[in-house]
Each structure stands twice: as C-alpha cells, then as structure tokens.
Protein backbone atom coordinates (compact mmCIF):
# COMPACT_ATOMS: atom_id res chain seq x y z
CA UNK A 1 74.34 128.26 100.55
CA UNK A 2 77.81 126.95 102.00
CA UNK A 3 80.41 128.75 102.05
CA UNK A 4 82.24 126.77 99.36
CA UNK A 5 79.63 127.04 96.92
CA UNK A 6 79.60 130.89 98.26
CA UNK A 7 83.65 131.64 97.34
CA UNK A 8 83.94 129.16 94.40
CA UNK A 9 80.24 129.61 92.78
CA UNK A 10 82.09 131.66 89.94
CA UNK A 11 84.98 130.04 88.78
CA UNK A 12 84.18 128.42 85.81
CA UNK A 13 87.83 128.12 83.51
CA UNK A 14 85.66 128.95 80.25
CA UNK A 15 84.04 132.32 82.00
CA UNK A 16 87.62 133.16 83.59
CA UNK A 17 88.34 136.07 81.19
CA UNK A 18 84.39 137.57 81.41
CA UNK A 19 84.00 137.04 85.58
CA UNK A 20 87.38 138.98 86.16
CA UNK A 21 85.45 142.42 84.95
CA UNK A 22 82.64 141.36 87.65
CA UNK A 23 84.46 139.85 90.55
CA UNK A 24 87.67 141.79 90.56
CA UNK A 25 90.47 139.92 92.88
CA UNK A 26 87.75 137.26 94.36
CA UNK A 27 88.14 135.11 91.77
CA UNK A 28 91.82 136.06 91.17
CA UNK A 29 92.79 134.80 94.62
CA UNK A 30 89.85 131.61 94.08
CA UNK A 31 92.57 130.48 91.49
CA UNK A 32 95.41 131.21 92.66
CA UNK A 33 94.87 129.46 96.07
CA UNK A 34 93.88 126.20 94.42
CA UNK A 35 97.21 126.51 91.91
CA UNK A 36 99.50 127.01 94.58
CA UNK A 37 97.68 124.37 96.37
CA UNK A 38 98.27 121.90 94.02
CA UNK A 39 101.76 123.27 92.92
CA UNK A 40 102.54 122.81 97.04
CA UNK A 41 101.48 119.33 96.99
CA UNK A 42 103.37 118.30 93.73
CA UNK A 43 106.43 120.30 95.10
CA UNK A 44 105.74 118.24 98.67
CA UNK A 45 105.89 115.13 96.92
CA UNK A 46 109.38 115.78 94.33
CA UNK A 47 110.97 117.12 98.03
CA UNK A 48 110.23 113.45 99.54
CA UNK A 49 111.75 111.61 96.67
CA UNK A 50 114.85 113.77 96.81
CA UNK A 51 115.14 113.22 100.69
CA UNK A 52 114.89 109.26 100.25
CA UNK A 53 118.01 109.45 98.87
CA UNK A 54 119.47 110.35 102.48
CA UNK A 55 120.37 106.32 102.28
CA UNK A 56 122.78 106.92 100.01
CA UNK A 57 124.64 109.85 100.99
CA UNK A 58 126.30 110.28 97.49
CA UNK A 59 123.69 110.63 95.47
CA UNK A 60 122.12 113.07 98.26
CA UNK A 61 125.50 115.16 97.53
CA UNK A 62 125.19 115.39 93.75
CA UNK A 63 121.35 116.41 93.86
CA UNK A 64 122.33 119.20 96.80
CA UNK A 65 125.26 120.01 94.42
CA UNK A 66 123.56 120.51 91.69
CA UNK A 67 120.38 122.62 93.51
CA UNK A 68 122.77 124.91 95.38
CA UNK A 69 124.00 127.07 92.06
CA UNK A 70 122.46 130.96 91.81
CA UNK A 71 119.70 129.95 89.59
CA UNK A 72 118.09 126.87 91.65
CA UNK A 73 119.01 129.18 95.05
CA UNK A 74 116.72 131.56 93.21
CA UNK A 75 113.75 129.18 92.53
CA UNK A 76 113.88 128.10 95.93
CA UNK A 77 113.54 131.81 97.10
CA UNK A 78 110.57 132.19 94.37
CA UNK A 79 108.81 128.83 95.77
CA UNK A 80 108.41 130.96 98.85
CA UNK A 81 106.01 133.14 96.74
CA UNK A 82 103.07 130.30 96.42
CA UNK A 83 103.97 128.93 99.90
CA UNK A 84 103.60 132.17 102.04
CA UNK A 85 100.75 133.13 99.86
CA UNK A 86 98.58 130.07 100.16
CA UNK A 87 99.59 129.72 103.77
CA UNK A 88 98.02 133.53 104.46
CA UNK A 89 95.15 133.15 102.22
CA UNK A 90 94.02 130.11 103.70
CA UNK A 91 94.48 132.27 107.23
CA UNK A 92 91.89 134.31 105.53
CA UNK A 93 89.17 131.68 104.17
CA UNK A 94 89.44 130.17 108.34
CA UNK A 95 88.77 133.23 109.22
CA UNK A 96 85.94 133.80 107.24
CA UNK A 97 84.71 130.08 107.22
CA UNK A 98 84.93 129.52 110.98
CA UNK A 99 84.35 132.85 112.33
CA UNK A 100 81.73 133.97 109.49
CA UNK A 101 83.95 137.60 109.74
CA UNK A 102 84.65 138.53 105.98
CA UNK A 103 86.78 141.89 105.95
CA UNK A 104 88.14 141.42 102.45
CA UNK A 105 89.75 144.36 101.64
CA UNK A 106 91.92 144.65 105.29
CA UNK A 107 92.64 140.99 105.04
CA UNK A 108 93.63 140.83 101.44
CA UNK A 109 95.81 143.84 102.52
CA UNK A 110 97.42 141.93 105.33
CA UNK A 111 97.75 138.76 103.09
CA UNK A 112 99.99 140.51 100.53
CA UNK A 113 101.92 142.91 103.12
CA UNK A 114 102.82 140.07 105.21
CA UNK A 115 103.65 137.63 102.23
CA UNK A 116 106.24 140.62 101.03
CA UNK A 117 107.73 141.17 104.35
CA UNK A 118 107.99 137.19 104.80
CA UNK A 119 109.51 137.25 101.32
CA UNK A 120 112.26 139.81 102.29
CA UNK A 121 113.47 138.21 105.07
CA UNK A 122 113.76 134.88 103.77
CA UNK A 123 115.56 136.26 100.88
CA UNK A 124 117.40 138.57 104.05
CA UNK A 125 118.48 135.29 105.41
CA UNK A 126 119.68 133.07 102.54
CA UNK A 127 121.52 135.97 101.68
CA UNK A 128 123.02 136.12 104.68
CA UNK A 129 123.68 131.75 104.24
CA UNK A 130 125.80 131.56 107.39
CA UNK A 131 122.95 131.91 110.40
CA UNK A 132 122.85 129.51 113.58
CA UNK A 133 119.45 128.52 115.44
CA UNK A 134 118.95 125.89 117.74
CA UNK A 135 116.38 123.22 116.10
CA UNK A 136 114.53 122.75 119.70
CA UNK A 137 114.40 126.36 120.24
CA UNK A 138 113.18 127.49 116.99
CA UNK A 139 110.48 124.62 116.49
CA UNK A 140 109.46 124.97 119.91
CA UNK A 141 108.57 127.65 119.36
CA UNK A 142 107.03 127.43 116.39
CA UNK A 143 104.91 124.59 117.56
CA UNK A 144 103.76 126.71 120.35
CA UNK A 145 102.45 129.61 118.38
CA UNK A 146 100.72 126.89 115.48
CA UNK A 147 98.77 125.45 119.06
CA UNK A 148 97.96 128.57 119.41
CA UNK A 149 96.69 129.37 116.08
CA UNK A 150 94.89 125.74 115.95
CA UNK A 151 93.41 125.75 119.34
CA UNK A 152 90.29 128.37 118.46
CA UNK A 153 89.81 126.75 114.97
CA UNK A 154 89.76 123.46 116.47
CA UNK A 155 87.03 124.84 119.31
CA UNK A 156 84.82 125.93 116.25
CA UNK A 157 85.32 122.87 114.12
CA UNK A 158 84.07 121.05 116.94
CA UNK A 159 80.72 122.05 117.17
CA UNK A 160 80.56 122.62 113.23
CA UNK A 161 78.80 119.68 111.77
CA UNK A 162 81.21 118.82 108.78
CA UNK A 163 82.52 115.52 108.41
CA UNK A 164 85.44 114.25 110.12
CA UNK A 165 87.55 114.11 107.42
CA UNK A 166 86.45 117.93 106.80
CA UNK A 167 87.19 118.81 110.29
CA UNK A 168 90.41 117.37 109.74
CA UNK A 169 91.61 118.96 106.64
CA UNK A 170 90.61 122.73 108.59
CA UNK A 171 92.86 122.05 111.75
CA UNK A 172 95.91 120.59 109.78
CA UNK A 173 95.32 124.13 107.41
CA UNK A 174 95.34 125.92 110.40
CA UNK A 175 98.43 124.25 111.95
CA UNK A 176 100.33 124.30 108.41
CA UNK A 177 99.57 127.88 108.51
CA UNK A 178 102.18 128.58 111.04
CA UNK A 179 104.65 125.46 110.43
CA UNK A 180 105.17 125.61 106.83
CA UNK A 181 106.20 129.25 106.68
CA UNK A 182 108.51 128.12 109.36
CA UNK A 183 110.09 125.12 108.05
CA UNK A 184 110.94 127.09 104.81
CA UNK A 185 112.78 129.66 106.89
CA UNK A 186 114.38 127.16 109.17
CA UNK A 187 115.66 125.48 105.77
CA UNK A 188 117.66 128.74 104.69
CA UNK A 189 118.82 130.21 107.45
CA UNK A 190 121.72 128.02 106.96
CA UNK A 191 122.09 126.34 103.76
CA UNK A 192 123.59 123.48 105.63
CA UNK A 193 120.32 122.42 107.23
CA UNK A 194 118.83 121.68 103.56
CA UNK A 195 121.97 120.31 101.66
CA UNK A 196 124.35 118.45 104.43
CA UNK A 197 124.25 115.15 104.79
CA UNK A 198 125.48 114.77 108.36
CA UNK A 199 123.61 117.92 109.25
CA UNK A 200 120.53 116.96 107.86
CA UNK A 201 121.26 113.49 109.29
CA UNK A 202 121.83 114.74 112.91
CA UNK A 203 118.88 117.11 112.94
CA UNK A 204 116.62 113.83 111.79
CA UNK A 205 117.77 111.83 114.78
CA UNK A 206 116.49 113.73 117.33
CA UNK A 207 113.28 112.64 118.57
CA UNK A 208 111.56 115.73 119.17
CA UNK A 209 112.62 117.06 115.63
CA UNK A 210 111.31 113.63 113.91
CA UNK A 211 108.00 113.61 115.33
CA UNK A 212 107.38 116.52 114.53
CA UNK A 213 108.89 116.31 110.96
CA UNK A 214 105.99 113.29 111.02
CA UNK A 215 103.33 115.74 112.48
CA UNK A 216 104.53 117.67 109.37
CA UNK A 217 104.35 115.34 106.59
CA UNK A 218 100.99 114.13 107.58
CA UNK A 219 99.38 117.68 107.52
CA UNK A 220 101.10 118.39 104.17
CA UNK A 221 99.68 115.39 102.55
CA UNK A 222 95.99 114.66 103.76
CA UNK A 223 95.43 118.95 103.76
CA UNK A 224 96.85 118.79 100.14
CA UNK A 225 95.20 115.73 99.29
CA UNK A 226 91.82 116.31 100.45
CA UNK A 227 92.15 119.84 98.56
CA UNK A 228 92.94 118.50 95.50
CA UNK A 229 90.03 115.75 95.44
CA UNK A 230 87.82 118.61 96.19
CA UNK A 231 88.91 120.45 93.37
CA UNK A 232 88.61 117.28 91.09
CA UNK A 233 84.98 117.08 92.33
CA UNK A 234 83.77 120.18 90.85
CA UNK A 235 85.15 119.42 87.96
CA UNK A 236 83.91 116.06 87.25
CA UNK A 237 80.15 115.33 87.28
CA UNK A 238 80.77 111.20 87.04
CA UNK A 239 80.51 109.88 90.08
CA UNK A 240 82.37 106.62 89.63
CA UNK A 241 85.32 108.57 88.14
CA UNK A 242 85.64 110.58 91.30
CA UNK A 243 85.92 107.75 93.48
CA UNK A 244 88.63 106.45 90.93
CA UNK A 245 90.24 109.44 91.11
CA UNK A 246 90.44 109.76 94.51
CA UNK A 247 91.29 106.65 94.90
CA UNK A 248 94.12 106.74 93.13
CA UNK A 249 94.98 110.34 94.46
CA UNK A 250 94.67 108.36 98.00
CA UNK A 251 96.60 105.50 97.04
CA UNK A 252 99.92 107.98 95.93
CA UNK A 253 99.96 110.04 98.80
CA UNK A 254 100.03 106.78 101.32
CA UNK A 255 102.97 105.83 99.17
CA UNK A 256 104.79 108.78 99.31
CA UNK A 257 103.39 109.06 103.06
CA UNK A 258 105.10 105.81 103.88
CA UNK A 259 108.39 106.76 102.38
CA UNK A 260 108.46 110.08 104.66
CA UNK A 261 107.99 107.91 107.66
CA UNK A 262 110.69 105.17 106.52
CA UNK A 263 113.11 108.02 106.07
CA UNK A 264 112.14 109.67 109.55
CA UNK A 265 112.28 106.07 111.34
CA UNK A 266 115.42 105.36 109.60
CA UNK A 267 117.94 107.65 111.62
C-alpha cells in the first residue's frame, strides 16, 4: 500500500464525524492540509491579480489603501495561520514519505509549536511596521537554507520511482517549505514592501529578486496545482471528467502563470 492510500485511506466527507472517534488528529490534519492547500492556491491566485495592477500605479494605491485598515492588517496576520501550518505539515508528510520515519506525536508537536512561535513573530513584526532588511541579504539567505532543505529530498526523489511530474511536485514542497514562510515575513516586516508602489517597483527590478520571485511563482502554482488535481481524483471515479478537470485546472494556472511572469519581466 502507498503511502497516499496509507494517510488518506480514511477520509471519506460522509464518515468525517464517525472516523474522528477512531483516528483522532490523523484525519484532522488529512483535512486540514488539503483545505489550506487549496485555500493557498486560491489566495496565490487573487494575490497575482491584485499585483497586475502594478501597471497602473493608481489603482495599485486604492487596493493597498483599502487592505491596509486594522481589520484587513488582521486577516493578513490570520492567513499566516493556513500558510505556516501547511508549510510544516507538509515538512512532516516528506519526512515520513521520503525517509519512511513516522514520529507522529514529536512531529505534530513541533508542527504546532513552531507554527505558534512563527505566528508571534510575524504578528511581533507587523506590529512593529517600521523594520529595514536588505532584499539580497534576507533572500539569500533564505534561498540558501531552502537548498539546503531540498537537496536530501531531491537525493531521495531521485532514486524513488514516481513520475516526473510527482518528483516534481515533492522538491518544489520541499523548497516552498522554507520560501513561503519567508516571503510572508519579508512582506510585513515593513508594510512598505507589500503596499508601495515605487518600493514594490524597485524591489521587482532587481534581477536577483525577480528570478527568484519567478522560481517562486512556479513552485506555488504547479505544487498547488498538482495537489489539487490529486484531490479531485479521489473524488471523482469518471475518468474523462478528470482529464477535463485537470485540464481546465491546467489551463488557469498557465494563465495566471503567464501574468506573474509579464509582471516580473515588466520592470
């Protein structure tokens, strides 16, 4: 038995209630990670649109305007909660996937410490709103530390004998592990990274920051992508309708995966 049917071989929505009295916080996290997943990619996809508006610098200022009052500054501190969670828990299923080491009750621990120490200190810093951090420095250094993460994945994945494409979607998880976390930090330790025009327009013409911001935005969308047409297969039995689906699931994220790369090339 595979490891996917292992984990998600009990989640059935109409069983939900029934299954929680017999598989505690598995299936609890089994949910959760696929809703944030989902929510992430959804959330990936709204934060594209908004940033193709860079092109027209007012209409960038009324949307920043309007998300930088207490409540939305709020919601952006809560979005941290999927992000930091699925990020850690999908630390977890790599290292039980890839490494066949299942410790469930220390790394479940681990997951939800670290996810509320990440969660003070981003709320710490936007608090704060007035920090300064070099962009080459800090995702220098982030980029080092996701190699490292990635490198000992991508040394398993190799002589695993998935697919490509399911090669693929492991080492972007692993890198995204490290840079997401990261890019939602960067983002508030100064509110004028997220909301500036010429700030945000500055940071996008550097080379090193746009390539990466392209590394980025490719990882986000095939790793979410290829997670949500997995989820739509064990859903549907009809084979023609998954292709469809995916398909069309395909199909948006190019779009959207074209319009990140026209704003990135643009500056």
């Amino acid at each position: 038995m595979t490891f996917r049917e292992k984990y998600y071989q009990w989640i059935d929505p109409q069983q939900l209630l029934a299954l929680s009295q017999n598989k505690g916080w598995s299936y609890v996290i089994g949910w959760a990670h696929r809703l944030t997943g989902v929510l992430l990619l959804l959330y990936a996809l709204l934060h594209i649109n908004t940033l193709s508006s860079l092109t027209q610098p007012e209409i960038f200022s009324r949307k920043a305007e309007m998300f930088s009052g207490p409540v939305f500054v709020f919601l952006e501190w809560l979005l941290a909660v999927p992000v930091i969670f699925h990020c850690l828990n999908g630390g977890r299923l790599l290292v039980y996937e890839l490494f066949t080491t299942r410790y469930d009750d220390l790394l479940r621990s681990w997951v939800g410490t670290l996810s509320i120490v990440y969660l003070l200190l981003l709320g710490y810093f936007m608090y704060l709103g007035n920090q300064v951090v070099s962009p080459h420095f800090f995702w220098l250094t982030a980029l080092i530390i996701g190699v490292l993460a990635t490198y000992p994945c991508a040394l398993k994945i190799r002589r695993s004998r998935g697919s490509f494409f399911w090669k693929l979607q492991r080492v972007s998880g692993a890198l995204l592990f490290v840079l997401v976390p990261a890019h939602m930090l960067f983002m508030h330790l100064n509110p004028a990274v997220g909301r500036d025009v010429e700030t945000i327009t500055e940071r996008l013409s550097q080379p090193m920051i746009a390539v990466l911001d392209a590394v980025l935005l490719f990882c986000i969308l095939y790793h979410g992508g290829y997670g949500l047409i997995g989820v739509m297969k064990d859903y549907t039995a009809d084979s023609r309708a998954v292709k469809v689906i995916s398909g069309v699931v395909v199909v948006i994220l190019v779009l959207f995966g074209l319009q990140g790369i026209a704003l990135v090339g643009s500056f």
